[in-house]
Protein backbone atom coordinates (compact mmCIF):
# COMPACT_ATOMS: atom_id res chain seq x y z
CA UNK A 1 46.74 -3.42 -10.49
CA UNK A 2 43.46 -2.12 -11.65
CA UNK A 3 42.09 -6.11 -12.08
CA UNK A 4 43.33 -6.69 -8.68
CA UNK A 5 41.65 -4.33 -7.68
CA UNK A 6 37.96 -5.11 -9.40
CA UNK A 7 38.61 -8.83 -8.47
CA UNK A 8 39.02 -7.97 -4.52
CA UNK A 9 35.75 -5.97 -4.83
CA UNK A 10 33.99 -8.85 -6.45
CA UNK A 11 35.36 -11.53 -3.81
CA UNK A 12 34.38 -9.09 -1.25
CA UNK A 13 30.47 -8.43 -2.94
CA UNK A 14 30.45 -12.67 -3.03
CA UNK A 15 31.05 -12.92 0.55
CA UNK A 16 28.87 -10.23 2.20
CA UNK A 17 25.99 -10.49 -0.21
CA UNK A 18 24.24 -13.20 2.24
CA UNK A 19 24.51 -10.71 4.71
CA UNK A 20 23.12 -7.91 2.64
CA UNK A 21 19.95 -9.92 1.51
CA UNK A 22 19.20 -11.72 4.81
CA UNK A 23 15.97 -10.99 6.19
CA UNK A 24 14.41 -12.20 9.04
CA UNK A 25 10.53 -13.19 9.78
CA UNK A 26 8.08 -10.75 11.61
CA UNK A 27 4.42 -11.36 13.10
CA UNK A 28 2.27 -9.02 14.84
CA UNK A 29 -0.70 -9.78 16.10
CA UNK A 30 -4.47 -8.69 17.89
CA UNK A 31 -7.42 -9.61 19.34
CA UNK A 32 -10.82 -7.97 19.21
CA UNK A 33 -13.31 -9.76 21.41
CA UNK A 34 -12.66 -13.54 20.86
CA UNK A 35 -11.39 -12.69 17.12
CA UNK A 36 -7.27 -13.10 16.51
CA UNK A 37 -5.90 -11.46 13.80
CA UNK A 38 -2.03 -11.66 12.55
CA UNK A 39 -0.01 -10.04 10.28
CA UNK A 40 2.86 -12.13 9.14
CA UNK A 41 5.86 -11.31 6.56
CA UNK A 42 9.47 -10.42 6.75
CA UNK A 43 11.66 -7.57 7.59
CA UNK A 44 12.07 -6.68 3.73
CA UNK A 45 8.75 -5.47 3.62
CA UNK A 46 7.59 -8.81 1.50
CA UNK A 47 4.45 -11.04 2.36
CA UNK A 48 4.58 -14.64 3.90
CA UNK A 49 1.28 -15.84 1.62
CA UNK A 50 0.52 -19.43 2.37
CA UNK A 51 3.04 -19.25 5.17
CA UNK A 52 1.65 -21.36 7.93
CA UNK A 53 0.73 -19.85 11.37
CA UNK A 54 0.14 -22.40 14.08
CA UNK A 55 -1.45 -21.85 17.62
CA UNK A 56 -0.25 -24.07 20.45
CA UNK A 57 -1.27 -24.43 24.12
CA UNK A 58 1.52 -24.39 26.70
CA UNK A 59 1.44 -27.96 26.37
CA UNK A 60 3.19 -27.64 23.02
CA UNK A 61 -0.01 -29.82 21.70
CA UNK A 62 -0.79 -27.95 18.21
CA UNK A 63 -4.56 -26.26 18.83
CA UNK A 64 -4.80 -24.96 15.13
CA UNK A 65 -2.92 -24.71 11.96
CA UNK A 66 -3.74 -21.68 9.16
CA UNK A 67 -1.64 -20.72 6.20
CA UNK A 68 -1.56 -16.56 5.33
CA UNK A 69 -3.78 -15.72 2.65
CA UNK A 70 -3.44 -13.12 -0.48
CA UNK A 71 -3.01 -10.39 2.20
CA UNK A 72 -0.40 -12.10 4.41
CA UNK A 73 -3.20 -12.56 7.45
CA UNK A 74 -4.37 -14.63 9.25
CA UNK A 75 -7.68 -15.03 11.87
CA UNK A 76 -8.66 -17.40 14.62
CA UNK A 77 -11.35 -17.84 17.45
CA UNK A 78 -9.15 -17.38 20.58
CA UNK A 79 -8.94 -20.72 22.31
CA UNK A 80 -9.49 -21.25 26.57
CA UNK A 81 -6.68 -21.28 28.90
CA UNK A 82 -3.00 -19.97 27.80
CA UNK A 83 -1.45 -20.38 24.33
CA UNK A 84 0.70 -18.78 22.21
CA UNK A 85 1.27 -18.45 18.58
CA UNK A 86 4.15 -19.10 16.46
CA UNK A 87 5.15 -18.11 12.38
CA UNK A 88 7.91 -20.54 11.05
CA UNK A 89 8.88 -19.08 7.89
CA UNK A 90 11.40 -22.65 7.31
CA UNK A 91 14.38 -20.15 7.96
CA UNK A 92 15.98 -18.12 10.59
CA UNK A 93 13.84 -18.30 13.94
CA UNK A 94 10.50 -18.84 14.75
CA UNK A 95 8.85 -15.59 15.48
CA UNK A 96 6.06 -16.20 19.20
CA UNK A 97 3.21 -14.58 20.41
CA UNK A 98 2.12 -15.13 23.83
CA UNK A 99 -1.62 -14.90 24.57
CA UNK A 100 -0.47 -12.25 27.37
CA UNK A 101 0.93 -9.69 24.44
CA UNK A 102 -2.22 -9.41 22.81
């Protein structure tokens, strides 16, 4: 009875343990005069360093491409016109930034 039991708590460890590590990705982001600054990393408190942090016009055409450095940031000259900014960590979902929520 007592292995029964120890093997249902292991089968049930197995099967929510995804859930228990899952984290998701998080960017927040400024601008100071025609400076942008982002943060990017994930919910765990962990850095995204070399993660890549792309700026788009509403076009969708790709204005700029920068991976996070040492500190998980990232800065760009603000571009003309409306654009937003996305972190693709390669799992979960994007995380966006529209040029309005700065």
């Amino acid at each position: 009875m007592r292995n029964q039991i120890k093997l249902m708590w292991a089968a049930g460890l197995l099967t929510c343990s995804p859930f228990l590590f899952a984290h998701y990705p998080m960017m927040e982001c400024a601008q100071q005069a025609q400076q942008i600054e982002c943060r990017v990393g994930f919910s765990d408190g962990s850095k995204a360093v070399g993660k890549p942090v792309r700026l788009y016009d509403y076009d969708e055409n790709l204005l700029l491409e920068q991976k996070a450095d040492h500190r998980s940031l990232v800065s760009f000259s603000a571009p003309e016109g409306e654009f937003y900014i996305q972190f693709d960590s390669g799992h979960e979902f994007p995380v966006e930034v529209d040029y309005g929520e700065l």
